[in-house]
Protein backbone atom coordinates (compact mmCIF):
# COMPACT_ATOMS: atom_id res chain seq x y z
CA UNK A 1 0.00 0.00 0.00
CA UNK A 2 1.31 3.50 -1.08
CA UNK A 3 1.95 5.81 1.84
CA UNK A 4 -0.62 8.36 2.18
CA UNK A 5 1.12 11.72 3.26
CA UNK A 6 -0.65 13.99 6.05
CA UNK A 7 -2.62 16.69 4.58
CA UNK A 8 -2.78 18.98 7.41
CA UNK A 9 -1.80 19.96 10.91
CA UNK A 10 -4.28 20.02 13.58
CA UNK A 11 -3.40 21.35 17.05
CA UNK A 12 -4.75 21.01 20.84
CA UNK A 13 -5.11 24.33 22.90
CA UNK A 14 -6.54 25.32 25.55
CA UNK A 15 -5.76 25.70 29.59
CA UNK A 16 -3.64 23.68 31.61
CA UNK A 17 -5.01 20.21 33.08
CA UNK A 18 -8.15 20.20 30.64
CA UNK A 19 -7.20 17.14 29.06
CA UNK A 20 -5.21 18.18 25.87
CA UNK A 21 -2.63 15.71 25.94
CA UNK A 22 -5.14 12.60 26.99
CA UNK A 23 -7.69 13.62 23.77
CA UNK A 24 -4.73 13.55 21.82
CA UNK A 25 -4.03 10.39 22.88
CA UNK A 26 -7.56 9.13 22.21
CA UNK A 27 -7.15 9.93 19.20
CA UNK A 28 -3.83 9.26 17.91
CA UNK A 29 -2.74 6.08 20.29
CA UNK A 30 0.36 7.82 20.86
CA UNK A 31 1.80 9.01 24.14
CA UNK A 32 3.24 12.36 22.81
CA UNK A 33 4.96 13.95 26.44
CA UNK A 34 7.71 11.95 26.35
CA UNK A 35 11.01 14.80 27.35
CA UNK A 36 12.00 13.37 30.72
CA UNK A 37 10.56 17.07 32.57
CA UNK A 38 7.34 16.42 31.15
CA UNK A 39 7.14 13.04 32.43
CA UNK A 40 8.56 14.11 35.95
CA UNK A 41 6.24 17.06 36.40
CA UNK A 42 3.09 15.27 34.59
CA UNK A 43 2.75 18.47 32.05
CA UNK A 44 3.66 19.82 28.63
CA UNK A 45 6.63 21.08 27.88
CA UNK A 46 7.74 20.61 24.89
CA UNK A 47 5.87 20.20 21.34
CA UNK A 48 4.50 16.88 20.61
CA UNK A 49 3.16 15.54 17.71
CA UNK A 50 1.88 12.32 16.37
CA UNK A 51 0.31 11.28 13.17
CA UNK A 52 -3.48 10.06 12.56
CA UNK A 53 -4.79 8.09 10.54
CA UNK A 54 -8.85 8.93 9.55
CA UNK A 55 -10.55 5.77 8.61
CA UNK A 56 -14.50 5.31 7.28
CA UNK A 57 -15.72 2.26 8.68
CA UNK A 58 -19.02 2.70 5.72
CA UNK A 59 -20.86 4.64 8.75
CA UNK A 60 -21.75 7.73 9.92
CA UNK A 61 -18.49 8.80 11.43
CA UNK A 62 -14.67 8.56 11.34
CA UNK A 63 -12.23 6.69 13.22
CA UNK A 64 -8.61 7.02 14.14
CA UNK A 65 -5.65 5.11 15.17
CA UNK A 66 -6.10 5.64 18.64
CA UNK A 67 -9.93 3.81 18.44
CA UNK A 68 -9.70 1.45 15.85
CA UNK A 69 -9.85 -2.20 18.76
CA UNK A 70 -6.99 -4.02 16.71
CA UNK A 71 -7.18 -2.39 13.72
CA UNK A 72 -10.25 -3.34 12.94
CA UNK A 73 -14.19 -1.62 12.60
CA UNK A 74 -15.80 -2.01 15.48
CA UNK A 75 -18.45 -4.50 13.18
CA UNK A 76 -15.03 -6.17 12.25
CA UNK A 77 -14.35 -5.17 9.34
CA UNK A 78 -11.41 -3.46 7.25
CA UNK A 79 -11.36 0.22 7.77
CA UNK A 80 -10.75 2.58 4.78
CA UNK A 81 -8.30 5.29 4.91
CA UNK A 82 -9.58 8.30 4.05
CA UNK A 83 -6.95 10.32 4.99
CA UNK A 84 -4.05 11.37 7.50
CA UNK A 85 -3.43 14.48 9.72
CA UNK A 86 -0.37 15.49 11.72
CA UNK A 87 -1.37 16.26 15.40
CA UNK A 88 0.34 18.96 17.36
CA UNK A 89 0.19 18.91 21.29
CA UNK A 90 0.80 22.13 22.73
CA UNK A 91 1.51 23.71 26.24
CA UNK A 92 -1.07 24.97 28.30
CA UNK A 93 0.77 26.68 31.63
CA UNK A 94 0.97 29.91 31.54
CA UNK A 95 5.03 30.27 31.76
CA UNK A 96 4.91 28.15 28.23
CA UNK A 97 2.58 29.89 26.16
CA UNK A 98 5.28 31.26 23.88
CA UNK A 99 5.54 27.47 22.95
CA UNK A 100 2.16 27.10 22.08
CA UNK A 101 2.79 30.63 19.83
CA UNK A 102 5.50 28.59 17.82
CA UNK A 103 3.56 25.59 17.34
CA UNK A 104 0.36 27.48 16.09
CA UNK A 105 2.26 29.61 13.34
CA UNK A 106 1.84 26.31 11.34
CA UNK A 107 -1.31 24.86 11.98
CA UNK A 108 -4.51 24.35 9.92
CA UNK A 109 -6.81 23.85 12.57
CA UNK A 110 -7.37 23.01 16.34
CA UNK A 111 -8.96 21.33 18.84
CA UNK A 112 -10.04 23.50 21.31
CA UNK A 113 -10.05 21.00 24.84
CA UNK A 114 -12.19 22.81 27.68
CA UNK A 115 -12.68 20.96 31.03
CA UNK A 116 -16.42 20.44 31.52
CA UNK A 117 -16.29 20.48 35.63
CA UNK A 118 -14.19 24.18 35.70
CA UNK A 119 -16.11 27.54 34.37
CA UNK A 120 -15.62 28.41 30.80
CA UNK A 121 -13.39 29.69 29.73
CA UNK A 122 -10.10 29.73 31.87
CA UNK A 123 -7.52 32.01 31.45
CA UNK A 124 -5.47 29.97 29.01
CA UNK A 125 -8.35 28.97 26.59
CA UNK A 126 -9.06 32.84 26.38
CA UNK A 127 -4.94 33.16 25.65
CA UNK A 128 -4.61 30.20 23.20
CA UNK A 129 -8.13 31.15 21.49
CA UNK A 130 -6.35 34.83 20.84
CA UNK A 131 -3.64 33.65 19.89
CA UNK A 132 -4.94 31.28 16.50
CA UNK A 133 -6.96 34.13 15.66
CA UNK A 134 -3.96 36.36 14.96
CA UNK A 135 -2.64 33.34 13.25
CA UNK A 136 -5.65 33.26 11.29
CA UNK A 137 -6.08 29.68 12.09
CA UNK A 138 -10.23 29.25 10.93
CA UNK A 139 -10.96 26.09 11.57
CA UNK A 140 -12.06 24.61 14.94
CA UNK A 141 -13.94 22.14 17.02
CA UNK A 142 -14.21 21.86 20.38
CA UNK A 143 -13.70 19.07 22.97
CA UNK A 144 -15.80 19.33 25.95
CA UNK A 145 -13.92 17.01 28.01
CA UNK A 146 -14.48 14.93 31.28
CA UNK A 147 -17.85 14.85 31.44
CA UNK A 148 -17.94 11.82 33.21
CA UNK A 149 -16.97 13.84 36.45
CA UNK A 150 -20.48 15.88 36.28
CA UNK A 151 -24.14 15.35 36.18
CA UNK A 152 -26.15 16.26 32.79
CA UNK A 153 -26.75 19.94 34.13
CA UNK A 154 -23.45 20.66 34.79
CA UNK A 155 -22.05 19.80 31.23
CA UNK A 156 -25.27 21.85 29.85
CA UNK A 157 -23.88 24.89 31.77
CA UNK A 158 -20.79 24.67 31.30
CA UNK A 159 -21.51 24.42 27.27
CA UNK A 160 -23.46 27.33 27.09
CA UNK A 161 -20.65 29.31 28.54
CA UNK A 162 -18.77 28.06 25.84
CA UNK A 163 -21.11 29.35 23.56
CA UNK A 164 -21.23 32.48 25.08
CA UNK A 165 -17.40 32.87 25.18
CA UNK A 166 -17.11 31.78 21.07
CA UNK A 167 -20.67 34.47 20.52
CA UNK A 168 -20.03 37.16 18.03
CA UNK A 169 -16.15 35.32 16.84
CA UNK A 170 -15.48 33.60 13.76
CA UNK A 171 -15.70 30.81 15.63
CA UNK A 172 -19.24 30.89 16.69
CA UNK A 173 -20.47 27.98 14.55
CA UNK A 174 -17.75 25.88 15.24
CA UNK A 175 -19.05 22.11 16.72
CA UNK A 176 -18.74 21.54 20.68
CA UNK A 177 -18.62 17.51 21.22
CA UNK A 178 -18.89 16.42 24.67
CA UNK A 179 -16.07 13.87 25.37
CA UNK A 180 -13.97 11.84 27.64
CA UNK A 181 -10.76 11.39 26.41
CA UNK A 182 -9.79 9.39 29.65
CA UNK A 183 -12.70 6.32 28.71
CA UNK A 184 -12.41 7.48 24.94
CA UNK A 185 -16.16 8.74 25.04
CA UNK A 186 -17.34 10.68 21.95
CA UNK A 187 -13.61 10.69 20.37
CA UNK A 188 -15.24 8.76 16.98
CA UNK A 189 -17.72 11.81 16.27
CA UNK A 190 -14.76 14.00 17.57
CA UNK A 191 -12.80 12.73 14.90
CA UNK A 192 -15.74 12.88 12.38
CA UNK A 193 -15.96 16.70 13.03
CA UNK A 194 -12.24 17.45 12.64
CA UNK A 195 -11.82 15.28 9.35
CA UNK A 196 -15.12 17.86 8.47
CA UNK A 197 -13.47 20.57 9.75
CA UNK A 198 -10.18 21.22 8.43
CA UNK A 199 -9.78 20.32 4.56
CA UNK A 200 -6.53 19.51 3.28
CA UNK A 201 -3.74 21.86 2.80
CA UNK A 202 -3.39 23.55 -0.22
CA UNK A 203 0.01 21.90 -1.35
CA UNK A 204 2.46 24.94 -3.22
CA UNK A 205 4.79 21.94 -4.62
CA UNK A 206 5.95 24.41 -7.69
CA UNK A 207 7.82 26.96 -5.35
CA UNK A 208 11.06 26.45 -3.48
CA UNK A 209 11.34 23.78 -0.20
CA UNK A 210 10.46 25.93 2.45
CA UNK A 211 10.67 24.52 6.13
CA UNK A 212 9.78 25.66 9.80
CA UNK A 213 11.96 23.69 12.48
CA UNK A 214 10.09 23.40 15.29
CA UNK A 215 11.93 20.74 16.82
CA UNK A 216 15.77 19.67 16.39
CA UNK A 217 17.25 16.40 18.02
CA UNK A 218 20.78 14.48 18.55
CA UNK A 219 19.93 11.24 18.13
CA UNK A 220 22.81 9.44 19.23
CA UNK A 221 23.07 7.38 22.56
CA UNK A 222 25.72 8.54 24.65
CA UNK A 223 28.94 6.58 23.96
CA UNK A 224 28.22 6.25 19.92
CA UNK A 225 31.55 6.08 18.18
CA UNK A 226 32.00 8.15 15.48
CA UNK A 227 31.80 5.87 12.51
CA UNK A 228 28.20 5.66 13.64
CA UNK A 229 27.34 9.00 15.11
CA UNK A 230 24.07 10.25 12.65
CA UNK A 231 23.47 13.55 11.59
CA UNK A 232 21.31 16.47 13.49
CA UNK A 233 17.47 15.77 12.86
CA UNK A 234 15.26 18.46 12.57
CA UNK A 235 11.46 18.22 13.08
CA UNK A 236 9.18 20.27 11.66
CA UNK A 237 6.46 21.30 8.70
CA UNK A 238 7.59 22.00 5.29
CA UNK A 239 5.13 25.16 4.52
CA UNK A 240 5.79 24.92 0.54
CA UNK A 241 7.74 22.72 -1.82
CA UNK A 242 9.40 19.43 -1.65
CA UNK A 243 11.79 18.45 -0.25
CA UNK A 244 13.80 15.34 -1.23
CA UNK A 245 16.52 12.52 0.09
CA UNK A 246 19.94 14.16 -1.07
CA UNK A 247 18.73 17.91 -1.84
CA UNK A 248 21.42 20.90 -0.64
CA UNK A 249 19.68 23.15 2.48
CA UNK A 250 20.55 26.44 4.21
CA UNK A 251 19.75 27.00 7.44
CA UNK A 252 18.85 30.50 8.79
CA UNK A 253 19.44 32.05 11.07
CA UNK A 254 22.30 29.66 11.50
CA UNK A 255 25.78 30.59 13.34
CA UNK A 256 26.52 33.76 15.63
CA UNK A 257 30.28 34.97 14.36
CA UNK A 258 32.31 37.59 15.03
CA UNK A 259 34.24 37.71 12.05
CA UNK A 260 34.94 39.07 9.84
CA UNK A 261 32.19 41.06 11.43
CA UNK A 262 29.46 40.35 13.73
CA UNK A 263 26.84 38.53 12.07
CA UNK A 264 24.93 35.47 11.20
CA UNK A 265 26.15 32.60 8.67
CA UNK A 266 23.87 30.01 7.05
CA UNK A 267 24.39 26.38 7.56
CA UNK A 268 24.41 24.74 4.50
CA UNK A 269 24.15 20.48 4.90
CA UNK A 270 22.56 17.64 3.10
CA UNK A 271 18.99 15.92 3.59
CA UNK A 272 20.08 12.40 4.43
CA UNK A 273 16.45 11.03 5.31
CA UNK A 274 13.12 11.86 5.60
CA UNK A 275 10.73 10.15 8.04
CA UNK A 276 6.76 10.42 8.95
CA UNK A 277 6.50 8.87 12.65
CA UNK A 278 8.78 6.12 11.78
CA UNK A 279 7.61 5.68 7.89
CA UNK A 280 11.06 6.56 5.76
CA UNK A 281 10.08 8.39 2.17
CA UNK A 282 12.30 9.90 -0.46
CA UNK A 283 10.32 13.16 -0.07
CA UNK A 284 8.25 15.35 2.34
CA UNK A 285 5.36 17.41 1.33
CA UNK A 286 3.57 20.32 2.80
CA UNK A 287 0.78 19.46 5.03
CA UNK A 288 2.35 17.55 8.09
CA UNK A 289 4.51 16.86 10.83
CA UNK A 290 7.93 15.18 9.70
CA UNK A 291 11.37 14.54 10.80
CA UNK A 292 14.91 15.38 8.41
CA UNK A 293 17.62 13.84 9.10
CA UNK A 294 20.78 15.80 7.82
CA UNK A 295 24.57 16.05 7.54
CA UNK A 296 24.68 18.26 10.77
CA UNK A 297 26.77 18.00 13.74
CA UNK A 298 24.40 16.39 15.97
CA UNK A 299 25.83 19.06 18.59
CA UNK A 300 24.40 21.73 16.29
CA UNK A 301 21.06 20.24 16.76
CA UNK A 302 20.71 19.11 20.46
CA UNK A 303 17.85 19.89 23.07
CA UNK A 304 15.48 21.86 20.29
CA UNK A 305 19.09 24.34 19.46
CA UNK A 306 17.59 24.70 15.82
CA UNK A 307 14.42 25.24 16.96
CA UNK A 308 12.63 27.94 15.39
CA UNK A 309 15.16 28.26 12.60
CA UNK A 310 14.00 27.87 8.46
CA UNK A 311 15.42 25.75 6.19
CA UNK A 312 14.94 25.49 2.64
CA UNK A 313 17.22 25.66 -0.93
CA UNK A 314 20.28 27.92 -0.62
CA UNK A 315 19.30 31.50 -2.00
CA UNK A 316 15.48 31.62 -1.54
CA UNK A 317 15.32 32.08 2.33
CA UNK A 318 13.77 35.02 4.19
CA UNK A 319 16.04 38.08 5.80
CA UNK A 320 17.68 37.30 8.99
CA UNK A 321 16.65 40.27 11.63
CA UNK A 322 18.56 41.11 14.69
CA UNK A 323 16.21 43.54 15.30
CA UNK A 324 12.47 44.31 14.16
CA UNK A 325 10.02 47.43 13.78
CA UNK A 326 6.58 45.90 14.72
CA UNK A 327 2.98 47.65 14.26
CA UNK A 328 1.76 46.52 17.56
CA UNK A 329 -2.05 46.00 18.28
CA UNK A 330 -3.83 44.66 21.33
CA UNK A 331 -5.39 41.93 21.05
CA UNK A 332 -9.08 41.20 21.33
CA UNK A 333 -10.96 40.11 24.45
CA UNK A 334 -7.53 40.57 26.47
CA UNK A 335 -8.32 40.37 30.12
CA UNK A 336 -4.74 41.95 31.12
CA UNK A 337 -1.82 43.49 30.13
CA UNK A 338 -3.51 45.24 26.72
CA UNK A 339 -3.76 48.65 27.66
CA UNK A 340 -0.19 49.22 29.28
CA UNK A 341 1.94 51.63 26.70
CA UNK A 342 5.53 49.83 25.83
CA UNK A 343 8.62 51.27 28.14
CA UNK A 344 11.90 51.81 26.55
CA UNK A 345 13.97 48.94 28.50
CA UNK A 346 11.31 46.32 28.70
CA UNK A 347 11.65 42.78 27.81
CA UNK A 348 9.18 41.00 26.01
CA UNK A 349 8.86 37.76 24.18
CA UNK A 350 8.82 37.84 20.37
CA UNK A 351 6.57 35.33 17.92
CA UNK A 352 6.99 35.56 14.50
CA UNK A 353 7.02 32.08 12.21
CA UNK A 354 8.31 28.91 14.12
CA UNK A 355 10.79 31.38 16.31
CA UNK A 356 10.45 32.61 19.79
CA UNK A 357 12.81 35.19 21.05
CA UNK A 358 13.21 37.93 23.60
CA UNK A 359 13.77 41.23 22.99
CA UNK A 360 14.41 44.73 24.33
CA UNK A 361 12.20 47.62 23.42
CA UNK A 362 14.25 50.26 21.74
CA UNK A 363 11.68 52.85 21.09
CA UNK A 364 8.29 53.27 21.00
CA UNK A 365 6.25 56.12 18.14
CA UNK A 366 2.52 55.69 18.23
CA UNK A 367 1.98 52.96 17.30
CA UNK A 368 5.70 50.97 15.99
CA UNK A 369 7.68 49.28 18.42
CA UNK A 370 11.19 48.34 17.74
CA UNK A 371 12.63 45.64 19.69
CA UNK A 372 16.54 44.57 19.18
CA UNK A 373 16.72 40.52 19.28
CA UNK A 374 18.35 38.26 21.76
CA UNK A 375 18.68 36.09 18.75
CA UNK A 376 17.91 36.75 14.96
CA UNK A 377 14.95 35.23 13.44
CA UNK A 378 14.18 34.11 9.92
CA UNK A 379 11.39 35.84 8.46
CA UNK A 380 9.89 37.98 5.55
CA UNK A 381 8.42 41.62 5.79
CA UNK A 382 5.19 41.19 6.59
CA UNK A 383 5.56 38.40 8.93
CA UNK A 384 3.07 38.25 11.72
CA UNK A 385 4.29 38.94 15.14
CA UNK A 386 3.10 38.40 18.65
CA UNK A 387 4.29 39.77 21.32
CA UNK A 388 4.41 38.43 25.13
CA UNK A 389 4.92 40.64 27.76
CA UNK A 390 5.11 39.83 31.58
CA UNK A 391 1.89 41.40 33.80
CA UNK A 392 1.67 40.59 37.08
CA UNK A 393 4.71 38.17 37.21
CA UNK A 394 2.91 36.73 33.88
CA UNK A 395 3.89 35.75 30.77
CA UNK A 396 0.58 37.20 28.61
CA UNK A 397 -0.21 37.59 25.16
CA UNK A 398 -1.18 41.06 25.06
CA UNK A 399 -0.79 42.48 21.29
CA UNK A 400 0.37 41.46 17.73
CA UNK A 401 1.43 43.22 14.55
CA UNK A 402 3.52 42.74 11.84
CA UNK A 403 7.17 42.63 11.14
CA UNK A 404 7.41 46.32 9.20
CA UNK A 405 11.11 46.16 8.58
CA UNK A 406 13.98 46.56 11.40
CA UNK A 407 17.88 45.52 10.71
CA UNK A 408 18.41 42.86 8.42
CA UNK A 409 21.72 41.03 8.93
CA UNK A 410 21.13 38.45 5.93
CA UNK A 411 19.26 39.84 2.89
């Protein structure tokens, strides 16, 4: 059987402890916090992602990987597979939201997980929700999850306050399914409504490879010798292109250096091999989650290092900016932190593309606010940006903009 390449990226969001990881679990069949910290501290840290399969049992809904009973119908049968998607798990504490900013720059749609037993919505729905509207992610169902912990009248309340919260958004029509992801209640007509939901990707294979590294590994055991050390992996979504076994890539921002001036310098390596969730193909297309293995230094790539960087063919990659003019808005339904003018001095955290940064407010006019970069970032004029500024001894998302222009270190 041909492989059948994800067609889109779908991401949880939503507030801490409502169950994000679990329904992604339900539906996928994959464990996705596996970083030792997340494990320890029972949380999200990291990105995790997984790939599901969509399958049409000849009924009324979908199933996935994760409730499929042995691969088979629940009649027993063969399933059909309609399609794949590549799942994103995101963050959703407060002190990691600039995660969940990097991971929904390249989504299609999301799954937005609210707890059914806490008031609707919690602080970090209202932050995440914000947040894939200034994406201009359009595409969303919601997962009313653990309704086994509450009577019938309790998961009626709590979904009208949903429906008040989404009232008056472009979200306002999207489908609430009441769920437990824990007993894998409801996931079948969960998956039914995001296979509805969020179409394919519209593939751009004529333009050049263009990639967004959200993730970068050293996959080598300690002790490897070199004759069998492997190259730097980095994990990601190609956004247009393809990209093939054996193709040249640059790698922006790439390498701090001093010399001959201070600066940034490309990495330019070698796509060794391309893998979808343990599938090996000669190519990757846009419209999923995939891992590239390269002719890196491993030590170039270790503990996420490239994260946030683009790759693509030599000569077609965005400016590198050290620092960035930004049209700065605040953003709607903001509970905090919106109204407070930008100080000369103060640190924020930076979004733009797969990259999160901080950065120093330079000056403020009207409007513009010019930050200089901890590190450079990859990205074209016109970029969106979001900015993150502590309130309160808070990490918030209180505006966004666009990247106007700023000094560009790499043209």
């Amino acid at each position: 059987m041909a492989f059948v390449y994800p067609d889109a990226i779908v991401s949880t969001a939503g507030h801490v402890d409502h169950g994000k990881t679990q329904t992604a679990y339900a539906l996928s069949g994959v464990w996705v916090m596996k970083h030792s910290e997340e494990i320890k501290k029972a949380m999200t840290i990291k990105l995790g992602y997984a790939q599901v399969g969509i399958y049409d049992c000849g009924g009324e809904y979908y199933y996935t990987d994760g409730i499929l009973a042995n691969g088979r119908c629940p009649d027993g049968s063969e399933p059909k597979l309609v399609r794949r998607i590549s799942l994103l798990d995101v963050p959703g504490h407060e002190v990691l939201v600039a995660t969940m900013v990097s991971g929904a720059a390249v989504v299609d749609g999301a799954v937005l997980v609210v707890d059914a037993s806490q008031p609707a919505p919690q602080p970090q729905t209202v932050e995440h929700f914000a947040v894939l509207d200034i994406i201009g992610v359009r595409r969303l169902v919601v997962a009313q999850n653990k309704i086994d912990l509450i009577p019938r009248e309790k998961a009626l309340e709590n979904y009208q306050q949903i429906r008040k919260f989404l009232a008056g958004t472009w979200a306002e029509g999207a489908k609430v399914v009441p769920i437990s992801a824990l007993h894998r209640v409801n996931i079948d007509v969960l998956a039914t409504y995001i296979a509805k939901s969020v179409p394919p990707r519209e593939a751009e294979l004529g333009r050049p490879p263009r990639f967004s590294v959200l993730r970068s590994f050293n996959v080598n055991p300690p002790g490897t010798p070199p004759e069998k050390l492997r190259g730097g992996v980095l994990g990601g979504t190609l956004l247009q292109g393809v990209l093939r076994v054996g193709d040249e890539i640059e790698v922006r921002p790439g390498l701090k250096v001093d010399k001959p001036k201070p600066g940034y310098q490309p990495i330019r390596t070698k796509v060794l091999s391309i893998e979808y969730s343990g599938v090996k193909v000669d190519e990757a297309r846009p419209g999923g989650l995939v891992g590239v293995m390269t002719g890196l230094d491993p030590a170039l790539a270790k503990a996420d290092a490239l994260a946030g960087a683009v790759a693509g063919a030599p000569g077609t990659l965005p400016p590198v900016w050290t620092a960035i003019e930004v049209e700065a808005k605040p953003i709607p339904r903001s509970a905090e932190g919106r109204g407070e003018p930008f100080k000369q001095g103060e640190v924020a955290l930076v979004a733009v593309g797969p990259a999160t940064v901080f950065g120093v407010v330079q000056a403020v006019k009207k409007d513009v606010v010019t930050l200089a970069l901890k590190k450079a970032v990859c990205a074209e004029q016109g970029s969106k940006v979001v900015l993150i500024r502590q309130v309160k001894n808070r990490w918030i998302v209180t505006h966004y903009g666009v990247l106007k222009g700023g000094t560009a270190v790499l043209e």
